[in-house]
C-alpha atoms as a PDB file:
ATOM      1  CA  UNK A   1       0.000   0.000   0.000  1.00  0.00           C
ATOM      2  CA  UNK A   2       1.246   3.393  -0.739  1.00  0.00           C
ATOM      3  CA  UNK A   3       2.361   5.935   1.805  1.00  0.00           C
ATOM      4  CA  UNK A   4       0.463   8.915   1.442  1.00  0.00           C
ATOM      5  CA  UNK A   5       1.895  12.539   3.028  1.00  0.00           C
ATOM      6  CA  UNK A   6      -1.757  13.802   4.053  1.00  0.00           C
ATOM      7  CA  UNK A   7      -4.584  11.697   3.161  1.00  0.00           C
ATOM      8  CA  UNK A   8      -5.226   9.431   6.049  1.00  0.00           C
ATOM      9  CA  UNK A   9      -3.283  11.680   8.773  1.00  0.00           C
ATOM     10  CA  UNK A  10      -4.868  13.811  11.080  1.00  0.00           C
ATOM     11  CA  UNK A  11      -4.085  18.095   9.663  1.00  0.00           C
ATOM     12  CA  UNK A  12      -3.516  20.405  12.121  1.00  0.00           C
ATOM     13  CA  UNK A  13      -6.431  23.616  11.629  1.00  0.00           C
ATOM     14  CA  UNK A  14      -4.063  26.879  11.208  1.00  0.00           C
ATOM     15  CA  UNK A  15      -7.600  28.636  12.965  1.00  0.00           C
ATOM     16  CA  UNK A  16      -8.238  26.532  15.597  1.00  0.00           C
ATOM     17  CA  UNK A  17      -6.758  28.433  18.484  1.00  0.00           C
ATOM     18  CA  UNK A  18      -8.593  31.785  17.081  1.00  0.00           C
ATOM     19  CA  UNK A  19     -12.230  29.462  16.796  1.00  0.00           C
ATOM     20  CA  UNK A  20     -11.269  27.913  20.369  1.00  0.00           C
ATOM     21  CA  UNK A  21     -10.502  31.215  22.056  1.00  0.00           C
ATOM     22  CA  UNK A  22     -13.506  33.405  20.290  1.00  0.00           C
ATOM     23  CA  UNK A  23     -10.873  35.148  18.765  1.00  0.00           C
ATOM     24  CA  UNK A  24     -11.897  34.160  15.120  1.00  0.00           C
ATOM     25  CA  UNK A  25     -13.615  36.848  12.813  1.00  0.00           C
ATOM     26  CA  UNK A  26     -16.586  35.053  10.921  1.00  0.00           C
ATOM     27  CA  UNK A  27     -18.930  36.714   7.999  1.00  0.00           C
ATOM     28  CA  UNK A  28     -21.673  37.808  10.638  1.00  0.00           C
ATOM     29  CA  UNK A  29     -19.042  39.724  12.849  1.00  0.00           C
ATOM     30  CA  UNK A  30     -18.730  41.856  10.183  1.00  0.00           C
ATOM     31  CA  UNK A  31     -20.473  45.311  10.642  1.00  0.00           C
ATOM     32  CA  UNK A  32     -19.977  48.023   8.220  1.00  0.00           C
ATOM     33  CA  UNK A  33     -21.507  51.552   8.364  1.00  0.00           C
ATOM     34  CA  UNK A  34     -25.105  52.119   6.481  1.00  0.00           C
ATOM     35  CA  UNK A  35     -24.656  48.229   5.906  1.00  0.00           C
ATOM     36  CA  UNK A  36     -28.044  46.821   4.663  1.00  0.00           C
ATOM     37  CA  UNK A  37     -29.158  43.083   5.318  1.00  0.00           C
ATOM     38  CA  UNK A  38     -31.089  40.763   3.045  1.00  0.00           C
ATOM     39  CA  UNK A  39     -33.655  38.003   3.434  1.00  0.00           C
ATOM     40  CA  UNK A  40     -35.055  35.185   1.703  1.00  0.00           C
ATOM     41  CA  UNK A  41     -38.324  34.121   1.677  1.00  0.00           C
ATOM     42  CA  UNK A  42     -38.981  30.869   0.017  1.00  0.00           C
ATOM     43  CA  UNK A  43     -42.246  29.317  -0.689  1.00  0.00           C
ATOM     44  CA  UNK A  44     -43.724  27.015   1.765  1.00  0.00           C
ATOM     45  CA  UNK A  45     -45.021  24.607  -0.684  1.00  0.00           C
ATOM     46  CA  UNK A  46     -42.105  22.087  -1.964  1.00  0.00           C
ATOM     47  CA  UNK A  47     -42.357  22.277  -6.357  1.00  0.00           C
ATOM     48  CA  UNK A  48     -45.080  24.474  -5.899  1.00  0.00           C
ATOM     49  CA  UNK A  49     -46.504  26.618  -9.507  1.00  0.00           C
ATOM     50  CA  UNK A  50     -45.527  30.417  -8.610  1.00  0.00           C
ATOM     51  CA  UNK A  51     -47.517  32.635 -10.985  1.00  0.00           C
ATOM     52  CA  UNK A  52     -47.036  35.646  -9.420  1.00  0.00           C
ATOM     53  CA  UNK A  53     -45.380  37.230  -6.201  1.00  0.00           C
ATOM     54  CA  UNK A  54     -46.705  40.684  -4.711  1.00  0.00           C
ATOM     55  CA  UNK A  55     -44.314  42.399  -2.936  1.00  0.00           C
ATOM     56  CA  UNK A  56     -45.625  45.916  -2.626  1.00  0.00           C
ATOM     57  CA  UNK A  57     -46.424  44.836   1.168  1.00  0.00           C
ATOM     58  CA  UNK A  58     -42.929  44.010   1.744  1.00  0.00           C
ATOM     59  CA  UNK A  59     -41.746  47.027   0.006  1.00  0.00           C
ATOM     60  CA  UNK A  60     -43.748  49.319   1.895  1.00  0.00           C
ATOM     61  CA  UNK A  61     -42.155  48.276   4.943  1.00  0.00           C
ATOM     62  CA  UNK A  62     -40.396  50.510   7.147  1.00  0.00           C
ATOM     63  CA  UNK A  63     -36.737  50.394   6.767  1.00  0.00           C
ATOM     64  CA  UNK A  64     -37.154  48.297   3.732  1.00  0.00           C
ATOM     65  CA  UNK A  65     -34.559  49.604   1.107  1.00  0.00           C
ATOM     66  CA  UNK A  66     -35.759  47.045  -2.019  1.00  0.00           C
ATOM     67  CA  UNK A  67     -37.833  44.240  -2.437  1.00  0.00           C
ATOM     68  CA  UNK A  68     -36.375  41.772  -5.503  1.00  0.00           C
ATOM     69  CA  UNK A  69     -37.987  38.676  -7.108  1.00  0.00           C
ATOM     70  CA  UNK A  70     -36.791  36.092  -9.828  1.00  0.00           C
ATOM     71  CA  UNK A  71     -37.766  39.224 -12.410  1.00  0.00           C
ATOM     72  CA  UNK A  72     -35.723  41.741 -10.812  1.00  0.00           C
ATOM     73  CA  UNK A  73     -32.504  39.122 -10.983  1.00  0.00           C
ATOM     74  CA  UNK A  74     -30.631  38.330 -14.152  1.00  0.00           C
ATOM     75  CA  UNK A  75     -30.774  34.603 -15.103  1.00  0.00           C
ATOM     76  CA  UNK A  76     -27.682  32.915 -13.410  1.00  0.00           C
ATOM     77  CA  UNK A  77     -28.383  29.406 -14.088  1.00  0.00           C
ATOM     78  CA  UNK A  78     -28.450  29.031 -17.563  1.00  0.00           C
ATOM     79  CA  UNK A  79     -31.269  30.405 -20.393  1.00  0.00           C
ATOM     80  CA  UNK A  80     -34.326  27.915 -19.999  1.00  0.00           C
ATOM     81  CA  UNK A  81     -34.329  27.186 -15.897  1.00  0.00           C
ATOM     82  CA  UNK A  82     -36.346  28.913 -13.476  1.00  0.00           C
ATOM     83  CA  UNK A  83     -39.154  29.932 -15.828  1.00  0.00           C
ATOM     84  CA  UNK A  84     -41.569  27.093 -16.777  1.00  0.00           C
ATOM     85  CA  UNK A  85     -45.015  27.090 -18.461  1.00  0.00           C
ATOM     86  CA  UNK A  86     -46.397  30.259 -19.294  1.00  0.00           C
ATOM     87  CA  UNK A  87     -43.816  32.145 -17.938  1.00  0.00           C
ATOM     88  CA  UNK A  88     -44.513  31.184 -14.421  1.00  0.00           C
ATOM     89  CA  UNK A  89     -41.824  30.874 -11.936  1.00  0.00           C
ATOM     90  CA  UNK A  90     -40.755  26.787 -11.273  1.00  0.00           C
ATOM     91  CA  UNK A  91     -39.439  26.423  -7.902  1.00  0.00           C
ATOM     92  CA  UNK A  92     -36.301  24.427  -8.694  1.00  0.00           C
ATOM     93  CA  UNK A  93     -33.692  23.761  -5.849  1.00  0.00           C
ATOM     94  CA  UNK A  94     -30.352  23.907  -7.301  1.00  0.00           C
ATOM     95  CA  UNK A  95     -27.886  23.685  -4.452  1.00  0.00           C
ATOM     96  CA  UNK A  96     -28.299  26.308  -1.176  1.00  0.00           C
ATOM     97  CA  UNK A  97     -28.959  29.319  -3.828  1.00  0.00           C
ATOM     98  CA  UNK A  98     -31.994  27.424  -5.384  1.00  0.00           C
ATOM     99  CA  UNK A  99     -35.254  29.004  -5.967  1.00  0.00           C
END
């Protein structure tokens, strides 16, 4: 059997004594003046038909800065997902940024 230099051994984390001690800066520690925060609101209903989405309630909101849908978002996954019959929005999980 071959010797191998890492797989099988145990690695040493270079940020464990920064997680261990609290010391460790993660994404939510970050706090930046006039920063703005975002959330997600996914459908309830697993491969549910959307065929529309109102969102002047949300955007009339206080403190709400913008309200976006699948409309407002340029097409990242390729040219024919995301939109099914009719032009209806297919909700179509595609890894943790699915819709």
């Amino acid at each position: 059997m071959a010797e191998y230099r890492y797989i099988g051994k145990a690695m040493p984390r270079r940020d464990a004594a920064e997680i261990v001690t609290g010391s460790a800066r993660f994404l939510n520690d970050i706090k930046m003046v006039d920063m703005l925060h975002g959330k997600v609101l996914r459908s309830p209903h697993p491969h549910a038909l959307i065929k529309s989405i109102d969102k002047s309630k949300a955007a009339s909101l206080k403190g709400v800065k913008g309200v976006l849908t699948w409309e407002d978002v340029p097409d990242w996954r390729g040219p024919y997902q995301g939109v099914g019959s009719k032009g209806a929005l297919r909700g179509r999980c595609s890894g943790a940024g699915g819709g």
